[in-house]
C-alpha atoms as a PDB file:
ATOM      1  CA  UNK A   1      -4.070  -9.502 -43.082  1.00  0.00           C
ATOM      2  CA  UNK A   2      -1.748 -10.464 -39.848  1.00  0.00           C
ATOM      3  CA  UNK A   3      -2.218  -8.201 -36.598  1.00  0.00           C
ATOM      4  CA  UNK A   4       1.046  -6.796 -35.586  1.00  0.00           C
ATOM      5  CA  UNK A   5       1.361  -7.978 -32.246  1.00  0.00           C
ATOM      6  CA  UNK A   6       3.903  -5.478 -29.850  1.00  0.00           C
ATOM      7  CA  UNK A   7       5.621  -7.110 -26.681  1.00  0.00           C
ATOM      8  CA  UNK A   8       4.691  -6.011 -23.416  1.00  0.00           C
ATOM      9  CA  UNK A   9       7.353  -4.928 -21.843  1.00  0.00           C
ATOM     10  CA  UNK A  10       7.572  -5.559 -18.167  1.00  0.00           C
ATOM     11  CA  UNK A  11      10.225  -4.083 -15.902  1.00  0.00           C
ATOM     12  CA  UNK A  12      10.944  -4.933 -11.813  1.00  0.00           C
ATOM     13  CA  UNK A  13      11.041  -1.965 -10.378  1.00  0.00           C
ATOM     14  CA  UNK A  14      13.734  -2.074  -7.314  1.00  0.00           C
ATOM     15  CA  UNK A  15      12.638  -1.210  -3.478  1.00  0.00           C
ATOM     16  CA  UNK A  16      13.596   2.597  -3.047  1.00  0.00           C
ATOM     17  CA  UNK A  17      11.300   3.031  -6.687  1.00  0.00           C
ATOM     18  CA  UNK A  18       8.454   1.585  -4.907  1.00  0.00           C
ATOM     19  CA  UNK A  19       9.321   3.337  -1.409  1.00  0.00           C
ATOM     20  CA  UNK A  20       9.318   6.812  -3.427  1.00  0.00           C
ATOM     21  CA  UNK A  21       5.982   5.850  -5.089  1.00  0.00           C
ATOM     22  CA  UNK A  22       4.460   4.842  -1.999  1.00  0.00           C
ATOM     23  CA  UNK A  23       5.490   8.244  -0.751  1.00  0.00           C
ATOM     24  CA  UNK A  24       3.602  10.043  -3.387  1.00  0.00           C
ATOM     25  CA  UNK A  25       0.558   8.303  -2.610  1.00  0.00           C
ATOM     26  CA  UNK A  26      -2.442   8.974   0.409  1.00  0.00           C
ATOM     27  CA  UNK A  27      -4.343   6.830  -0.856  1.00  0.00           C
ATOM     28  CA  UNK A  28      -4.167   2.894  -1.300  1.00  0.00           C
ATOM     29  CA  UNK A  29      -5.734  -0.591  -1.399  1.00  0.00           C
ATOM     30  CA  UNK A  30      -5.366  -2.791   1.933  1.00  0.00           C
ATOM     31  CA  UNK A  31      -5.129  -6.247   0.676  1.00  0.00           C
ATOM     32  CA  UNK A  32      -6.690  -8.729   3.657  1.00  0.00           C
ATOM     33  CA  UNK A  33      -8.392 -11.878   4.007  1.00  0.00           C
ATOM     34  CA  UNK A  34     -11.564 -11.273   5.062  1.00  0.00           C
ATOM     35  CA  UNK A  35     -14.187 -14.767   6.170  1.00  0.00           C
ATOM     36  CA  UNK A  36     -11.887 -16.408   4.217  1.00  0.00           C
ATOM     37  CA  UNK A  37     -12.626 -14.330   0.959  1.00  0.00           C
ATOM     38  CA  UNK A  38      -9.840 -11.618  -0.770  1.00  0.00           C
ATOM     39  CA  UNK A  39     -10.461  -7.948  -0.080  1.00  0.00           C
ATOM     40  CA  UNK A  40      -9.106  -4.872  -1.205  1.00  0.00           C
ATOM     41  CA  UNK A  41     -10.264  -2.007   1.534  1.00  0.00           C
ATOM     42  CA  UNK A  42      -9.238   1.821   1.248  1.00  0.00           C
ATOM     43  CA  UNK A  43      -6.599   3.381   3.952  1.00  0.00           C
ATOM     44  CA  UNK A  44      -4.710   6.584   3.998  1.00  0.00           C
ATOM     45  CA  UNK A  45      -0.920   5.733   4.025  1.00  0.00           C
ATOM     46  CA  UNK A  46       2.107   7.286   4.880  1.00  0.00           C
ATOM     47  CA  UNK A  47       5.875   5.922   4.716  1.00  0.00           C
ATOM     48  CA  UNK A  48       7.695   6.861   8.006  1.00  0.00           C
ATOM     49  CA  UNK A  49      10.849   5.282   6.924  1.00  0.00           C
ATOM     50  CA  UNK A  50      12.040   2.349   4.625  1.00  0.00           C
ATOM     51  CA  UNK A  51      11.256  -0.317   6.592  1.00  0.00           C
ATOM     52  CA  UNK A  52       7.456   1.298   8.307  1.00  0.00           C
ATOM     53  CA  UNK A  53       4.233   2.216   6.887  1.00  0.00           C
ATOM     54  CA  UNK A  54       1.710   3.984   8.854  1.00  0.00           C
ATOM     55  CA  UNK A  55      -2.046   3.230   7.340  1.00  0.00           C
ATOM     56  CA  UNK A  56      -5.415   5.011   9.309  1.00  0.00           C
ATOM     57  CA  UNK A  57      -8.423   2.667   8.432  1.00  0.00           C
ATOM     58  CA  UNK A  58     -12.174   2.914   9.584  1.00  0.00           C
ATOM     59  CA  UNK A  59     -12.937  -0.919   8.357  1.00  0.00           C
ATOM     60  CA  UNK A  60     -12.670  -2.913  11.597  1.00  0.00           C
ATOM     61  CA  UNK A  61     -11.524  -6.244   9.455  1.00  0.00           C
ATOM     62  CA  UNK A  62      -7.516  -4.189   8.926  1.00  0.00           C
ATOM     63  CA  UNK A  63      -8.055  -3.002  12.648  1.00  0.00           C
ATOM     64  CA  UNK A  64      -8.842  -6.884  14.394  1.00  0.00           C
ATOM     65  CA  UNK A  65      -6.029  -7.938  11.904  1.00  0.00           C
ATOM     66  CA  UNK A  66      -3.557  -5.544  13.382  1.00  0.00           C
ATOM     67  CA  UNK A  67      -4.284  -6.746  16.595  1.00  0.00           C
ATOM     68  CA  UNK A  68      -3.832  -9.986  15.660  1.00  0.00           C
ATOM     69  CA  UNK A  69      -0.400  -9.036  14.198  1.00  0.00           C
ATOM     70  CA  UNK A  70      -1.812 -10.605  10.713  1.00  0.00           C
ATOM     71  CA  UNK A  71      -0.384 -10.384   7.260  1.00  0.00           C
ATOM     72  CA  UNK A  72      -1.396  -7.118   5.434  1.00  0.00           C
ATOM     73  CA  UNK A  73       0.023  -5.841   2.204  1.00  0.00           C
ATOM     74  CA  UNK A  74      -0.820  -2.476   0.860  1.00  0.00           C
ATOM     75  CA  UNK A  75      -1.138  -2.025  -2.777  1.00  0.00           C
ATOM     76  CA  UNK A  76      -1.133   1.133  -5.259  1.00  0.00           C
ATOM     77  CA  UNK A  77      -0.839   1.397  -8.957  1.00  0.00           C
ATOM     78  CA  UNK A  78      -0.410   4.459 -11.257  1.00  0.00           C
ATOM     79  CA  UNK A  79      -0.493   5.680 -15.156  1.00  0.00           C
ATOM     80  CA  UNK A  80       2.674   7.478 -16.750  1.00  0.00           C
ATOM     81  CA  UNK A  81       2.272  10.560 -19.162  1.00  0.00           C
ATOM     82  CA  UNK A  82       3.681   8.264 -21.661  1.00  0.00           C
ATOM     83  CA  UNK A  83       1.195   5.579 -20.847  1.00  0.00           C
ATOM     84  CA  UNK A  84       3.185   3.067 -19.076  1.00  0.00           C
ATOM     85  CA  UNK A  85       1.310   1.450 -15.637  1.00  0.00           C
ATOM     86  CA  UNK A  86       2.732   0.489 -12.176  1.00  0.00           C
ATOM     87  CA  UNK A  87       2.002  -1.260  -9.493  1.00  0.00           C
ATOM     88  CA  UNK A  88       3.107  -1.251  -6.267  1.00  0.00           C
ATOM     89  CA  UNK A  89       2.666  -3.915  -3.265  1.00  0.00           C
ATOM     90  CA  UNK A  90       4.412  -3.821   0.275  1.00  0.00           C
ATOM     91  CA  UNK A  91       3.390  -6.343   2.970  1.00  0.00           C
ATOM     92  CA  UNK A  92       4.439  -7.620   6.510  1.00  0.00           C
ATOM     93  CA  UNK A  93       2.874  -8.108  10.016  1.00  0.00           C
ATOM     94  CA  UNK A  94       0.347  -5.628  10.514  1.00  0.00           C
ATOM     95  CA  UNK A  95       0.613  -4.218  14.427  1.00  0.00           C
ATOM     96  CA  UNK A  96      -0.313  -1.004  16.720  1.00  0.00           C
ATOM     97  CA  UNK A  97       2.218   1.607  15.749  1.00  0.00           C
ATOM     98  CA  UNK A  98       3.746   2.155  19.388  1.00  0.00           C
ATOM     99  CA  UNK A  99       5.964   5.607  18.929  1.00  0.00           C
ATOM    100  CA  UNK A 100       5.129   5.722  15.656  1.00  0.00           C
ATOM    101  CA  UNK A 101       4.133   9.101  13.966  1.00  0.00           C
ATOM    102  CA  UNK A 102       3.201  10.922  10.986  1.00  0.00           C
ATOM    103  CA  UNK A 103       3.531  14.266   9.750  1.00  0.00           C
ATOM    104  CA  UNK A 104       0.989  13.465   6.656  1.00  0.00           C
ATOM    105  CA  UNK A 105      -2.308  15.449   6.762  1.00  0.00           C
ATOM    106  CA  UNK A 106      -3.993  12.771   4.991  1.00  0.00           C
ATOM    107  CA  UNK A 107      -3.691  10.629   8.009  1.00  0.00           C
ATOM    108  CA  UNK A 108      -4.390  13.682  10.318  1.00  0.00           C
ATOM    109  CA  UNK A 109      -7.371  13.990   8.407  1.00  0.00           C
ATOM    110  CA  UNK A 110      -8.840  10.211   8.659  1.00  0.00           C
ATOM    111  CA  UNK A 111      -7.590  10.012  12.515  1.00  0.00           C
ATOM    112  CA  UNK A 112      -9.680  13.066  12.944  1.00  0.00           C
ATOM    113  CA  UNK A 113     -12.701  11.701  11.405  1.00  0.00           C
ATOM    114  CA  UNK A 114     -12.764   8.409  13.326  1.00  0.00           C
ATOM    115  CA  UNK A 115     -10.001   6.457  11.775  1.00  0.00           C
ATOM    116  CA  UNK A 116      -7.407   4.140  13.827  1.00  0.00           C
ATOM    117  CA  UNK A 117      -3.483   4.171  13.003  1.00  0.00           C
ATOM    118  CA  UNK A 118      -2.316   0.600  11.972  1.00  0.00           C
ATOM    119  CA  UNK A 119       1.721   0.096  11.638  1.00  0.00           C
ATOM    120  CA  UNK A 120       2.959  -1.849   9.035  1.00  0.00           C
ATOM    121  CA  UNK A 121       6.665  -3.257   8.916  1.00  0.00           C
ATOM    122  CA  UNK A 122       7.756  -3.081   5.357  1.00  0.00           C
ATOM    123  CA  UNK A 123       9.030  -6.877   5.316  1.00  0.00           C
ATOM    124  CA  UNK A 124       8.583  -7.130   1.098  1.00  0.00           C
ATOM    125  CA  UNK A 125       7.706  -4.424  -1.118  1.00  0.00           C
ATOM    126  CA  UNK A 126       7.625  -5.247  -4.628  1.00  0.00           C
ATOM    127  CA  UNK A 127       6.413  -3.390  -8.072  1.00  0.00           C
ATOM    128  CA  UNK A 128       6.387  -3.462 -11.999  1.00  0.00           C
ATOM    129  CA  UNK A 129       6.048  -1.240 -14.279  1.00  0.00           C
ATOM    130  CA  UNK A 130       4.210  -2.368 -18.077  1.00  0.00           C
ATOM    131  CA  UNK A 131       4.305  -0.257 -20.640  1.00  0.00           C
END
């Protein structure tokens, strides 16, 4: 008997889809480099506008990179009702946010419990959804 085998399909999705599902989200993944090893650390997020991302992070590795101005990218990924997965993944030079601001609770929340606020230009955002 042969196995039926169904394509994946795999679609781009284009920049405003991935700004509007970085909007829905609090929560994501910071990607960094960390001793030379890959890392995936948890931040609160919030999209000020379509070029700036506004992350509040406890783990002093995403604050010493912002400093540094280093490359961060910020990743999310979701399930459809139909079953279909995304991903999501903006990056660009991490910095201090200046003027910055952010009306998100979320991030209210984590500055109020001890996090810092970490600007990130959106330089590239990219996604795909499979499914």
């Amino acid at each position: 008997m042969g196995t039926r085998r169904e394509r994946v399909r795999r679609t781009t999705l284009s920049r405003a889809t991935c700004l509007e599902l970085l909007r829905r989200a609090e929560l994501a993944r910071v990607v960094i480099s960390v001793c030379c090893l890959p890392a995936a650390l948890p931040a609160r997020i919030d999209v000020v506008d379509d070029n700036l991302l506004l992350l509040a992070s406890t783990e002093e590795a995403v604050l010493v990179a912002a400093r540094r101005g280093e490359v961060l990218s910020v990743q999310i990924d979701g399930l459809e009702d139909e079953g279909a997965t995304w991903s999501v993944m903006a990056s660009g030079l991490a910095g201090l946010p200046g003027e910055a601001t952010s009306d998100s609770p979320a991030l209210a929340q984590a500055l109020a419990n001890g996090a810092s606020l970490v600007a990130l230009p959106l330089a590239v955002v990219v996604g795909e959804r499979v499914g």
